[in-house]
PDB file of N, CA and C in Angstrom:
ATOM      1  N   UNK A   1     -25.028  -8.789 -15.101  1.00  0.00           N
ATOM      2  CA  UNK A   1     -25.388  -7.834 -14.077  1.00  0.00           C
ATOM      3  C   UNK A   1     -25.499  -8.433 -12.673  1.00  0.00           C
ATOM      4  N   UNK A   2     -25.639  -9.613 -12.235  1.00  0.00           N
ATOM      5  CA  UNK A   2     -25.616 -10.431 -10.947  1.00  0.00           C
ATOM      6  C   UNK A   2     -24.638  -9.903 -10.561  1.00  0.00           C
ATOM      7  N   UNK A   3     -23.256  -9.837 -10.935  1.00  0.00           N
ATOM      8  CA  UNK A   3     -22.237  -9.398  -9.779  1.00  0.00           C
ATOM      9  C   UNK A   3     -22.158  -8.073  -9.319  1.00  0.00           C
ATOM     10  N   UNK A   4     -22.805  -6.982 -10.306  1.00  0.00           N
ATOM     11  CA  UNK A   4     -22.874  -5.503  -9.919  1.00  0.00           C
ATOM     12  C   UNK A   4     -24.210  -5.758  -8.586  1.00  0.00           C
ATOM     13  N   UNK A   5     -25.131  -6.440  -9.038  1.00  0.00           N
ATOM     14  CA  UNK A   5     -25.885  -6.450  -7.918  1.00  0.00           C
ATOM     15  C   UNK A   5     -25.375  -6.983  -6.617  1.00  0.00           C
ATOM     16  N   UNK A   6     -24.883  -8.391  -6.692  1.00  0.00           N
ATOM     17  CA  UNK A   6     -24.073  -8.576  -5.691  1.00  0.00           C
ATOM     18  C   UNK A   6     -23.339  -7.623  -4.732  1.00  0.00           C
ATOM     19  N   UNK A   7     -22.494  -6.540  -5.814  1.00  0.00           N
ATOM     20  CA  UNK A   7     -21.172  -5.939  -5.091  1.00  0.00           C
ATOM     21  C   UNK A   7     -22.220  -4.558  -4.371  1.00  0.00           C
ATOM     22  N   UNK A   8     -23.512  -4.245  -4.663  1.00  0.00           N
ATOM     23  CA  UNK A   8     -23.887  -3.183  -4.165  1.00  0.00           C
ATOM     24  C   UNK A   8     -25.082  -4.049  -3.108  1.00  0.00           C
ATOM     25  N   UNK A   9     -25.238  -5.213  -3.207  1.00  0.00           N
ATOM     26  CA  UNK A   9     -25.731  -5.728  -1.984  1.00  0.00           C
ATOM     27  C   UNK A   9     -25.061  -5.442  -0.954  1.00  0.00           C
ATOM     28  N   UNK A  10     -23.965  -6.026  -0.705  1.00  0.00           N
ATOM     29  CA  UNK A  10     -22.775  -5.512   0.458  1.00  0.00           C
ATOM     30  C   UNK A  10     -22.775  -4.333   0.916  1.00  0.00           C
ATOM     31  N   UNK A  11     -22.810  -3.220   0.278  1.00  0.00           N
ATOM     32  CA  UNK A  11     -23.106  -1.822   0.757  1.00  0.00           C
ATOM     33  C   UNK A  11     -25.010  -2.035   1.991  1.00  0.00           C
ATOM     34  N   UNK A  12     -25.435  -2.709   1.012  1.00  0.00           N
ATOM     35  CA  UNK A  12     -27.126  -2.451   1.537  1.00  0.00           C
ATOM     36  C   UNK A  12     -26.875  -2.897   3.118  1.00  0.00           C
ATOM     37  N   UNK A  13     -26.011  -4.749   3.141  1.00  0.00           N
ATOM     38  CA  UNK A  13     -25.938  -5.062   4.187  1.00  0.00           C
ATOM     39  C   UNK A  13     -25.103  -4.546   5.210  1.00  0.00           C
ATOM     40  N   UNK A  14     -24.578  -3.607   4.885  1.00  0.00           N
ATOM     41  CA  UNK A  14     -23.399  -2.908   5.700  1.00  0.00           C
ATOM     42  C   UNK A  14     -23.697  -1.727   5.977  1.00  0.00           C
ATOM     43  N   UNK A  15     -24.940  -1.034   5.986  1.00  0.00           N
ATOM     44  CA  UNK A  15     -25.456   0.370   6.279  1.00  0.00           C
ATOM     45  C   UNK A  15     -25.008   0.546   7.472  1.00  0.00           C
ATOM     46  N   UNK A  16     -24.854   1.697   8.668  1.00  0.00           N
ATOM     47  CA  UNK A  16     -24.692   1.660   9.707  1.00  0.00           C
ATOM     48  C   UNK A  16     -23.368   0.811  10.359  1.00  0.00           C
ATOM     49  N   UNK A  17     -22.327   0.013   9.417  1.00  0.00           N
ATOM     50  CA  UNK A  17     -21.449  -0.598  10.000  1.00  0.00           C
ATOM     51  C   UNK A  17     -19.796  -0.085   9.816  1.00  0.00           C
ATOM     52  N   UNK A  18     -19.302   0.174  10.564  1.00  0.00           N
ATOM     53  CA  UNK A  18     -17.717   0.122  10.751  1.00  0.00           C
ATOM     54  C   UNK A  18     -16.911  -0.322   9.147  1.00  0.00           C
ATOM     55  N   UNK A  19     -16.524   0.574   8.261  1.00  0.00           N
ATOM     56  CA  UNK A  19     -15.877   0.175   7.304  1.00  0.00           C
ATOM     57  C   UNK A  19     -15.018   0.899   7.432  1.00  0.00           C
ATOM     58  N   UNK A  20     -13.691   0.832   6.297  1.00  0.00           N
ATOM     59  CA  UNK A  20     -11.862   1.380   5.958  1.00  0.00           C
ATOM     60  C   UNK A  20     -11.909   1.795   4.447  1.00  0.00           C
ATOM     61  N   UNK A  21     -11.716   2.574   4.042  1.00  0.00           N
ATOM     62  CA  UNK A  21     -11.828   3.296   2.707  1.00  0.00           C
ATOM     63  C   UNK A  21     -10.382   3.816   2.527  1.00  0.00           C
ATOM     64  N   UNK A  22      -9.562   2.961   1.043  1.00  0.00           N
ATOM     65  CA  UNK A  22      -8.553   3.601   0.807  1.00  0.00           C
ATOM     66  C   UNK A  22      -8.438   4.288  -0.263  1.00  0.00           C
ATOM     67  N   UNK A  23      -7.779   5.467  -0.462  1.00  0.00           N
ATOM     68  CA  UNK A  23      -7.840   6.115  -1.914  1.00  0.00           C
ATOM     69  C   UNK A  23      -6.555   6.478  -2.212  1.00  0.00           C
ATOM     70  N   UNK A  24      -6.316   6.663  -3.655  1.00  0.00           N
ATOM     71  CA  UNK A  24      -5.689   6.723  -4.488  1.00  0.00           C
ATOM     72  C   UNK A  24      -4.426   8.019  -4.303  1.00  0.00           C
ATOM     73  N   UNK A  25      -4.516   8.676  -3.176  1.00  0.00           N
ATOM     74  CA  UNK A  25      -3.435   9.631  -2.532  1.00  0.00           C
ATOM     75  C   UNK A  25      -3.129   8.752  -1.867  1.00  0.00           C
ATOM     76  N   UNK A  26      -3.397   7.494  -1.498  1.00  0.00           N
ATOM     77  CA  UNK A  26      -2.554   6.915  -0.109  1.00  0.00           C
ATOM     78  C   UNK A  26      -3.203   6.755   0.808  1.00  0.00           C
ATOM     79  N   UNK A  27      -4.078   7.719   1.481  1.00  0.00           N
ATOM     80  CA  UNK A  27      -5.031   7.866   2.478  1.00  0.00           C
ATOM     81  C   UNK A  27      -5.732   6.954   2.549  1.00  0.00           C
ATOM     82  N   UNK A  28      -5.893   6.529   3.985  1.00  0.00           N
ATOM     83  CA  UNK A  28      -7.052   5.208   4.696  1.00  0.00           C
ATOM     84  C   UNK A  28      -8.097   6.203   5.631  1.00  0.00           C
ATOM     85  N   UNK A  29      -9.462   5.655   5.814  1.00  0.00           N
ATOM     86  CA  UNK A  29     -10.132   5.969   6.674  1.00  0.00           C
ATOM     87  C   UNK A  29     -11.001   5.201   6.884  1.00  0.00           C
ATOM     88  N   UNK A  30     -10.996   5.432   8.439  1.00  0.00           N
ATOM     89  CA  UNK A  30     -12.319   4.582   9.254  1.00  0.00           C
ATOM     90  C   UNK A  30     -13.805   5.012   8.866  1.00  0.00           C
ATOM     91  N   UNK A  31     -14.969   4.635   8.950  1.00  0.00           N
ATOM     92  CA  UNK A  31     -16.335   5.626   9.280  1.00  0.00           C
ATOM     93  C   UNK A  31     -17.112   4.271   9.722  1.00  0.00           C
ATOM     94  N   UNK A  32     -18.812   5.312   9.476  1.00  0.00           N
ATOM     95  CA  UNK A  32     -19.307   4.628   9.380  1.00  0.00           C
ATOM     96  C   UNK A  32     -20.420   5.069   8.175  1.00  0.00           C
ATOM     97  N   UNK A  33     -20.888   3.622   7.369  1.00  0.00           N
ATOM     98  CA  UNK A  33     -20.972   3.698   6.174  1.00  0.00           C
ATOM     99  C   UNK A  33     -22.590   4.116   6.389  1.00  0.00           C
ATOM    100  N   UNK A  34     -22.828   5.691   6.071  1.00  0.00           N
ATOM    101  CA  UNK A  34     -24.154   5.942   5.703  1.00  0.00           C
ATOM    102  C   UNK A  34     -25.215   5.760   5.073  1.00  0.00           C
ATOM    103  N   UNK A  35     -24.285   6.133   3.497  1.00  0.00           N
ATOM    104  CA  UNK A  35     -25.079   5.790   2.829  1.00  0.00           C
ATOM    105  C   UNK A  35     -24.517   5.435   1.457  1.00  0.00           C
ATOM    106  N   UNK A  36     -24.865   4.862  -0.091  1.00  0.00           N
ATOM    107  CA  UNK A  36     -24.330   5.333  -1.017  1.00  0.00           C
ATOM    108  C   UNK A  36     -24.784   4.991  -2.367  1.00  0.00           C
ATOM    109  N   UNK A  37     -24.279   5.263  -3.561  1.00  0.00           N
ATOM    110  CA  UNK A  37     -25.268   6.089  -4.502  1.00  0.00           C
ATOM    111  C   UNK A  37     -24.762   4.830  -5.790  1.00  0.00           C
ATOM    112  N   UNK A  38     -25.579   4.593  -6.285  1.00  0.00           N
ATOM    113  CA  UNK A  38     -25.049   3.221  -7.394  1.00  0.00           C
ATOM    114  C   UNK A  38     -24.674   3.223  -8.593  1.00  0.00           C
ATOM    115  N   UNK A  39     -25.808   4.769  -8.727  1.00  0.00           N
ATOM    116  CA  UNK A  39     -25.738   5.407 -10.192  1.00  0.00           C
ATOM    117  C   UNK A  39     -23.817   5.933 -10.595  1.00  0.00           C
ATOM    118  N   UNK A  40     -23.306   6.574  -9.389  1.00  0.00           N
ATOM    119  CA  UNK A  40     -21.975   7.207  -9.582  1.00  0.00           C
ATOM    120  C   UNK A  40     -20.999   6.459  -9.026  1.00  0.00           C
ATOM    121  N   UNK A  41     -21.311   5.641  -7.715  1.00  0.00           N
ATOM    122  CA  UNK A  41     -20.623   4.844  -7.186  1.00  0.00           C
ATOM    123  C   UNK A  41     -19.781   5.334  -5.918  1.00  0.00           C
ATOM    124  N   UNK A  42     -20.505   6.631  -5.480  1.00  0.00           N
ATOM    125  CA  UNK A  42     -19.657   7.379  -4.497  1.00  0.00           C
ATOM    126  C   UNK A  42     -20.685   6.872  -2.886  1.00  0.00           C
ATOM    127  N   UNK A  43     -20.011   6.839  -2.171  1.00  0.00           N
ATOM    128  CA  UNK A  43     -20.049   5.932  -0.302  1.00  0.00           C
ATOM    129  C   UNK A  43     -20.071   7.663   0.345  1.00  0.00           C
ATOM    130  N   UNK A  44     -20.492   7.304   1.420  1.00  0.00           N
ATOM    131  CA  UNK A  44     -20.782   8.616   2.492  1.00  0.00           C
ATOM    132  C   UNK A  44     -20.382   7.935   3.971  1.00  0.00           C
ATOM    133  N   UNK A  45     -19.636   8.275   4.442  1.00  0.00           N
ATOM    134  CA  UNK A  45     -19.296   8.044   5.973  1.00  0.00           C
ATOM    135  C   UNK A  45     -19.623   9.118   6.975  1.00  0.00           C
ATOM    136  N   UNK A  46     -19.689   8.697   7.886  1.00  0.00           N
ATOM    137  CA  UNK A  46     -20.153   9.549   8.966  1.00  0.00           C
ATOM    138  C   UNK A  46     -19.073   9.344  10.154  1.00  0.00           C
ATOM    139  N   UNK A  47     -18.604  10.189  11.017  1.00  0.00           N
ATOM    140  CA  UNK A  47     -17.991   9.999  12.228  1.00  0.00           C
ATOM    141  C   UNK A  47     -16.111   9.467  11.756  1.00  0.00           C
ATOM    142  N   UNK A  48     -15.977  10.325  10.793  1.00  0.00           N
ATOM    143  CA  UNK A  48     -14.970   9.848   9.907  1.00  0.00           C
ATOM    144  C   UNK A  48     -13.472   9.761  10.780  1.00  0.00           C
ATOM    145  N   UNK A  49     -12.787   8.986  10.931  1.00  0.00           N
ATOM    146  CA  UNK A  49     -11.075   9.206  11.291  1.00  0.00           C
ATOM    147  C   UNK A  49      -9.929   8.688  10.247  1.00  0.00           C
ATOM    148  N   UNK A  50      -8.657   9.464   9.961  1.00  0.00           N
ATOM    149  CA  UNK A  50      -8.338   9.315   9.167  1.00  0.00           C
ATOM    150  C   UNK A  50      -6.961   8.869  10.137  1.00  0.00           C
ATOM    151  N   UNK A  51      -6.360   7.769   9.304  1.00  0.00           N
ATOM    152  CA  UNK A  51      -4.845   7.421   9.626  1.00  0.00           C
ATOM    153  C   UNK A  51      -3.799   8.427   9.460  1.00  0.00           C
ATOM    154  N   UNK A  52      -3.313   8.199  10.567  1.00  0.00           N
ATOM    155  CA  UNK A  52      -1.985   9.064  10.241  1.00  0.00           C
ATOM    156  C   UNK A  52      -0.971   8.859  11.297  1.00  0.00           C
ATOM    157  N   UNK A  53       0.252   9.426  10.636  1.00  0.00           N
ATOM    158  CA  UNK A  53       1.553   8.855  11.692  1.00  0.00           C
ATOM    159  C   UNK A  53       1.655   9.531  12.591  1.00  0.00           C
ATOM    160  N   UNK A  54       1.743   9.605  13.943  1.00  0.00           N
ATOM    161  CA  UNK A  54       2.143  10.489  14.633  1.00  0.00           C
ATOM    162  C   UNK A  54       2.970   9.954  15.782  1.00  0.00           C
ATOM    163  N   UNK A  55       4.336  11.002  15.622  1.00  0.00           N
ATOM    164  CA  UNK A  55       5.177  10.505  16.548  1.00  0.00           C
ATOM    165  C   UNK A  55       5.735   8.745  16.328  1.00  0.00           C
ATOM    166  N   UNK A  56       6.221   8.329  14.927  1.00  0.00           N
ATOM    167  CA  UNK A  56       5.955   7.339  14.355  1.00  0.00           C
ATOM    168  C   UNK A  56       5.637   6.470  14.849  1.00  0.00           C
ATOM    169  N   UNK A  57       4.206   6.461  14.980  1.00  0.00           N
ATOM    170  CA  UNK A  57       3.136   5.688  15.571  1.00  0.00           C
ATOM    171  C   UNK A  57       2.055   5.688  14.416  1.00  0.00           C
ATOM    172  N   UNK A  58       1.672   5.147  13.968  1.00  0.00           N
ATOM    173  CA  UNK A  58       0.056   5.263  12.848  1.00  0.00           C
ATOM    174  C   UNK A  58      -1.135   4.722  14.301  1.00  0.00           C
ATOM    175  N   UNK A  59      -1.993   5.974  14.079  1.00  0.00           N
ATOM    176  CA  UNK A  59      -3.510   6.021  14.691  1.00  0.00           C
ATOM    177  C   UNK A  59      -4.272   6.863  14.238  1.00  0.00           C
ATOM    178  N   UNK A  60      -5.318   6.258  14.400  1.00  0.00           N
ATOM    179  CA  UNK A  60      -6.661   6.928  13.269  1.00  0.00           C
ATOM    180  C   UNK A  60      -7.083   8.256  14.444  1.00  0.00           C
ATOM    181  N   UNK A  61      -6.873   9.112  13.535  1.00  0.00           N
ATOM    182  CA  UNK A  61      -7.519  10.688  14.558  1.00  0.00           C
ATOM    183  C   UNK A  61      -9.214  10.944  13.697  1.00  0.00           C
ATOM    184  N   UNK A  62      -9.638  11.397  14.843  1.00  0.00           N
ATOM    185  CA  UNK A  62     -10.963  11.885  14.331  1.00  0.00           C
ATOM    186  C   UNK A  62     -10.402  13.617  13.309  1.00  0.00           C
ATOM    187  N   UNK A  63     -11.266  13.015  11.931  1.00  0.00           N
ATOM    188  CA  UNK A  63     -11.715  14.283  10.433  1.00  0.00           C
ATOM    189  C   UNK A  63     -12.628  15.304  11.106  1.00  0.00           C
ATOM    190  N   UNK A  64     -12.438  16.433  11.017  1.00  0.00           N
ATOM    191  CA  UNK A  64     -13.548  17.209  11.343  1.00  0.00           C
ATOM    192  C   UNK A  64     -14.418  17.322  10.716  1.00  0.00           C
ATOM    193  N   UNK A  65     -15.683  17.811  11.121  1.00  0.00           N
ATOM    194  CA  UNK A  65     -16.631  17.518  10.473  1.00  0.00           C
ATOM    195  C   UNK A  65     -17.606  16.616   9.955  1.00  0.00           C
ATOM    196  N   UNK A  66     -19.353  16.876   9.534  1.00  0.00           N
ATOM    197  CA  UNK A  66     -20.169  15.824  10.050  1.00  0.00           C
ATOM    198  C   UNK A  66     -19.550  14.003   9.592  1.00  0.00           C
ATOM    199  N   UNK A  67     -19.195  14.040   8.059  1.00  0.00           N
ATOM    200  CA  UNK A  67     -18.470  12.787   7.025  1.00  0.00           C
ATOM    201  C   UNK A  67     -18.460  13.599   6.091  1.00  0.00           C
ATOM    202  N   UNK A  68     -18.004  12.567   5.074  1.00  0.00           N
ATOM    203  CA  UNK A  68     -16.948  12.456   3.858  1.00  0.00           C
ATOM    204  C   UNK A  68     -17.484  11.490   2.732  1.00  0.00           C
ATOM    205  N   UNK A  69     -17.954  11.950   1.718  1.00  0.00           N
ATOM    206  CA  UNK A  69     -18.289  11.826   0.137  1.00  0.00           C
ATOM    207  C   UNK A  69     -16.878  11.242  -0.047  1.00  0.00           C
ATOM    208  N   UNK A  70     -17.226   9.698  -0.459  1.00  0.00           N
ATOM    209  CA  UNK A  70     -16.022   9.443  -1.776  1.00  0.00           C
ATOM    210  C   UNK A  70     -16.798   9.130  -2.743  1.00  0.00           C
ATOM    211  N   UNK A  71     -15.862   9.402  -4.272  1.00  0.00           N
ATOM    212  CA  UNK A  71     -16.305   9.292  -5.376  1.00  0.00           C
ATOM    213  C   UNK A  71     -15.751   7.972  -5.838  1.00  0.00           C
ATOM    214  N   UNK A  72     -16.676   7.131  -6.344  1.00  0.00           N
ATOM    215  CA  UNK A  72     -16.527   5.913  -6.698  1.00  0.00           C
ATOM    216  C   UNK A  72     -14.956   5.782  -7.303  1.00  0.00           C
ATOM    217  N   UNK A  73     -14.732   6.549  -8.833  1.00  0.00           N
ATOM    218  CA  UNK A  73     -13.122   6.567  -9.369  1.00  0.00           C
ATOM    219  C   UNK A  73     -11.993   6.969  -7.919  1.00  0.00           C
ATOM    220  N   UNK A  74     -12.275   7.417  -7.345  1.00  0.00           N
ATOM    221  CA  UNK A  74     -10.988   7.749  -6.225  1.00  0.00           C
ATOM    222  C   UNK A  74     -10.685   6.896  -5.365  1.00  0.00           C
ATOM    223  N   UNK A  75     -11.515   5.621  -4.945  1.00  0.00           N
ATOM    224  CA  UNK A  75     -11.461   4.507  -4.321  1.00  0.00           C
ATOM    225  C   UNK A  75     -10.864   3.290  -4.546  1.00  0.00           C
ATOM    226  N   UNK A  76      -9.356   2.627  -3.976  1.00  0.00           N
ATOM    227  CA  UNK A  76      -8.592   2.225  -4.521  1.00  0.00           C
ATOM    228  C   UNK A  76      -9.921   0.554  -3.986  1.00  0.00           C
ATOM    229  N   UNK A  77     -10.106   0.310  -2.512  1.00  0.00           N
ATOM    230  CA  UNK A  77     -10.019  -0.716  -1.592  1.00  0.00           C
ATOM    231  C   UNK A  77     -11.366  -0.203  -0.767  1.00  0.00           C
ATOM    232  N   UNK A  78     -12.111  -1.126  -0.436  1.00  0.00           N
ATOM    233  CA  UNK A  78     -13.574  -0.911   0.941  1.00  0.00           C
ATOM    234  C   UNK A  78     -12.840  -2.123   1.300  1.00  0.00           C
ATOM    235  N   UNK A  79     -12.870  -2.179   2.639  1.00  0.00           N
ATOM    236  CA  UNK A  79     -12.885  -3.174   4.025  1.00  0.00           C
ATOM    237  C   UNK A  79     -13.981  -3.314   4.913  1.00  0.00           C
ATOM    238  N   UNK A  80     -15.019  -3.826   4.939  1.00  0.00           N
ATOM    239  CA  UNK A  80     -16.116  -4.017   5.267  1.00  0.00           C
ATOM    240  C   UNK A  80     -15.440  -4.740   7.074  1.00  0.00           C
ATOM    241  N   UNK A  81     -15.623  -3.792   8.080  1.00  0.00           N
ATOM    242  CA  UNK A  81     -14.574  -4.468   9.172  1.00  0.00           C
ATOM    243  C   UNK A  81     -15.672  -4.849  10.316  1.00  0.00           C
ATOM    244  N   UNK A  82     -16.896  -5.087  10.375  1.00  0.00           N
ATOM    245  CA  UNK A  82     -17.924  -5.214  10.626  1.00  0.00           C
ATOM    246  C   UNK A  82     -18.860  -6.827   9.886  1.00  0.00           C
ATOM    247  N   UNK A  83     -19.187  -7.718  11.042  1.00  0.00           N
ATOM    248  CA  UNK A  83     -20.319  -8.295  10.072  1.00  0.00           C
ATOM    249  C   UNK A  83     -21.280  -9.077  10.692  1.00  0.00           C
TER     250      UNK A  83
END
């Protein structure tokens, strides 16, 4: 159990910081990491922007709305881009 604790330490120390969340459609996103839950394994971002091409260019546009629930299984990659 040390490394499950370990891997949800990182979340503790990273509250409030700049992370990249990739999931399993492909999709990347910026936030910032609110909060998240250990029992299910699902992250909460706040101030969310999501990648996308435009004008083939990739830049992160602001998600509407307050953030974004991921569910632990839908999460390919966390990038902790903050430290």
């Amino acid at each position: 159990m040390p490394a499950k604790r370990k891997y949800w330490d990182e979340f503790e120390r990273n509250l409030g910081k700049l992370v990249e969340v990739h999931t399993f459609d492909g999709k990347v996103y910026r936030g910032f990491l609110s909060s998240y839950e250990e029992k299910h394994g699902n992250i909460y971002l706040e101030r969310v922007k999501e990648k996308r091409e435009i004008d083939g260019e990739e830049r992160f546009e602001v998600v509407e709305g307050v953030g974004i629930a991921f569910r632990g299984h839908n999460v390919t990659r966390i990038i902790f881009l903050e430290r």
